[in-house]
N, C-alpha and C. Protein backbone atom coordinates (compact mmCIF):
# COMPACT_ATOMS: atom_id res chain seq x y z
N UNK A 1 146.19 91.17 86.51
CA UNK A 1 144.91 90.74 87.02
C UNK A 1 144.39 89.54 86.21
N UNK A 2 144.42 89.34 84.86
CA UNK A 2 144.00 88.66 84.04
C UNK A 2 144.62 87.26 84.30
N UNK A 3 145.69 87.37 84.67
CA UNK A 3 147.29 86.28 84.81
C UNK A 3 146.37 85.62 85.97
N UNK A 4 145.84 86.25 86.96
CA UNK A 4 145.91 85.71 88.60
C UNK A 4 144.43 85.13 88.45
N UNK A 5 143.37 85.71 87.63
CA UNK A 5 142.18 85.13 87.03
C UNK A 5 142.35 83.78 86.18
N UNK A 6 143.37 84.00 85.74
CA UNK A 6 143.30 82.51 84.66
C UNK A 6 144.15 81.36 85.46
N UNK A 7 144.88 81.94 86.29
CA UNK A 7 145.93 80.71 87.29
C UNK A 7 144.94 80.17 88.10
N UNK A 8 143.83 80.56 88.60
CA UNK A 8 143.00 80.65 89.59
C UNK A 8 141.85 79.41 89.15
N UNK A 9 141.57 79.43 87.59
CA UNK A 9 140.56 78.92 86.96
C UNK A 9 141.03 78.02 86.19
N UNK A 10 142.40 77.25 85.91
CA UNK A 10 143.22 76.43 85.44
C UNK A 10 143.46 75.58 86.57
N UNK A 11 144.03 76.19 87.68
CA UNK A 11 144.16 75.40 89.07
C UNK A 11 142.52 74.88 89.37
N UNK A 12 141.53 75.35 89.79
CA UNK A 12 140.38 74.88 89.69
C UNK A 12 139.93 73.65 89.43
N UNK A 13 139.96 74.05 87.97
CA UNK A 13 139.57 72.90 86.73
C UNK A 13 140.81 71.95 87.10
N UNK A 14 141.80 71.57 86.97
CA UNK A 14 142.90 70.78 87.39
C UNK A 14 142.81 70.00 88.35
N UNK A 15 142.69 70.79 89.46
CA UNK A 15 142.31 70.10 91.09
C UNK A 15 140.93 69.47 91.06
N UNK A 16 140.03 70.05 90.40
CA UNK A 16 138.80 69.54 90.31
C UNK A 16 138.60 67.86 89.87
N UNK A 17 139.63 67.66 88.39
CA UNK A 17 139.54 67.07 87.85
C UNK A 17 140.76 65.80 88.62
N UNK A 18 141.34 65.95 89.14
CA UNK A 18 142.52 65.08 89.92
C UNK A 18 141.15 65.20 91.59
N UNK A 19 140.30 65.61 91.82
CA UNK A 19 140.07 64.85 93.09
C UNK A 19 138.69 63.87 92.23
N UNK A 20 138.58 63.94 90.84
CA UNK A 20 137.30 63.31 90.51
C UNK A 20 138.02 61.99 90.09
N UNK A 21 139.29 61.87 89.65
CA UNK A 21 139.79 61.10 88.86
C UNK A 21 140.87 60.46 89.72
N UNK A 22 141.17 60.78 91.06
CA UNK A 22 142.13 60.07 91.90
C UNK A 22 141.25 60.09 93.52
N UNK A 23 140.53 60.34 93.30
CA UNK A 23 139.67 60.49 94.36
C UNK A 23 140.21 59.31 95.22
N UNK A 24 140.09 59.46 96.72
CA UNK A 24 140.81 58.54 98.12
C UNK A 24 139.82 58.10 98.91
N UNK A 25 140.01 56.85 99.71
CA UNK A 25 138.97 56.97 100.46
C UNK A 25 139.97 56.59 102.01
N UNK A 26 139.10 56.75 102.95
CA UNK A 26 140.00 56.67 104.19
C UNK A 26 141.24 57.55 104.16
N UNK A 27 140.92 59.11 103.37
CA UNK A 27 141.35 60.23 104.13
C UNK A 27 142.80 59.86 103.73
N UNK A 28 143.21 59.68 102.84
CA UNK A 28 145.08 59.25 102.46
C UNK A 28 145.53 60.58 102.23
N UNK A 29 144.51 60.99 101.16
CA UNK A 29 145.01 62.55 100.19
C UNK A 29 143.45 63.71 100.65
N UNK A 30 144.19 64.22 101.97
CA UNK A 30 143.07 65.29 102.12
C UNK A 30 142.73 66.45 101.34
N UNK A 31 143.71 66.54 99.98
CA UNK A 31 143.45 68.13 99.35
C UNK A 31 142.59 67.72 98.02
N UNK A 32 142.97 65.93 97.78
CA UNK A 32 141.89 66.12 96.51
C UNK A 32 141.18 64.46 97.13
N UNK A 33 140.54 64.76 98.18
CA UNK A 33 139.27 63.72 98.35
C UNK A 33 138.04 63.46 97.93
N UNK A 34 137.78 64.22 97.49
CA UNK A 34 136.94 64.86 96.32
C UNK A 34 136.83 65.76 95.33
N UNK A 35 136.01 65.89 94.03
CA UNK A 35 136.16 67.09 93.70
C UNK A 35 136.23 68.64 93.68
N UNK A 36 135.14 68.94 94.76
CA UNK A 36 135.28 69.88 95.60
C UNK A 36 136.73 70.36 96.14
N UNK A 37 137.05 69.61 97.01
CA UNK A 37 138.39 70.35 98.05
C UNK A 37 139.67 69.55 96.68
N UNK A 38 139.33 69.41 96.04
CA UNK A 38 140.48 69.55 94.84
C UNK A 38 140.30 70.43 94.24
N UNK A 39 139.05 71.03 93.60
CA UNK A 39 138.59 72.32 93.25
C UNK A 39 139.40 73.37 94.01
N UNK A 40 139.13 73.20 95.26
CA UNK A 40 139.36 74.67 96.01
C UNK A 40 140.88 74.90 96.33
N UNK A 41 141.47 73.38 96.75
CA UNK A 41 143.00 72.94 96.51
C UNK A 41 143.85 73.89 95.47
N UNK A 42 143.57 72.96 94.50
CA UNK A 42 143.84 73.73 92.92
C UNK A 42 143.71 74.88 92.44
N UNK A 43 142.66 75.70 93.21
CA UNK A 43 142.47 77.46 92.77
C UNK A 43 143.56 77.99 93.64
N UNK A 44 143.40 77.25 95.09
CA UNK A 44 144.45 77.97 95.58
C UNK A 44 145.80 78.22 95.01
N UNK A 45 146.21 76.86 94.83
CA UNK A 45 147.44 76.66 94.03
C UNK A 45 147.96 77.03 92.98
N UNK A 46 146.60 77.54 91.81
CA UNK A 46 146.86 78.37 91.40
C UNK A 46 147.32 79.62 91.32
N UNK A 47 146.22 80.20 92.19
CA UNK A 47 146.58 81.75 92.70
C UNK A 47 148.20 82.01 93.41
N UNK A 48 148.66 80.77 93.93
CA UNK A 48 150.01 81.03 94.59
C UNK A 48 151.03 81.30 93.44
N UNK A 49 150.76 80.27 92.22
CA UNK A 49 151.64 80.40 91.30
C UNK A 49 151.86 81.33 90.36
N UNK A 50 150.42 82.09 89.88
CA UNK A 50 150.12 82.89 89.45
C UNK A 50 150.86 84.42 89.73
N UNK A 51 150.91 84.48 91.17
CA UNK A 51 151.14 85.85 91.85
C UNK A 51 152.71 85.66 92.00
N UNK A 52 153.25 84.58 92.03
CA UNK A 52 154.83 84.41 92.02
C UNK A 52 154.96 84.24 90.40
């Protein structure tokens, strides 16, 4: 549980920080266009890696 909590909140912070810092405009990179949906991107992606 702890594993899938911390993959979750590493992916987050990660994605968060790659849609603030590569941020797109005209829709190139829809998962980190912002920080937000890089946020949510990145937790996901976490959680996938986490649980595998």
């Amino acid at each position: 549980m702890r594993k899938m909590i911390l993959g979750i909140i590493i992916g987050g912070v990660l994605g968060a920080a790659s849609g603030y810092y590569l941020s797109c405009t005209g829709g190139v990179c829809p998962l980190a266009g912002n920080p937000w949906r890089g946020a949510i991107s990145g937790a996901v992606l976490g959680f996938i890696f986490s649980v595998v």
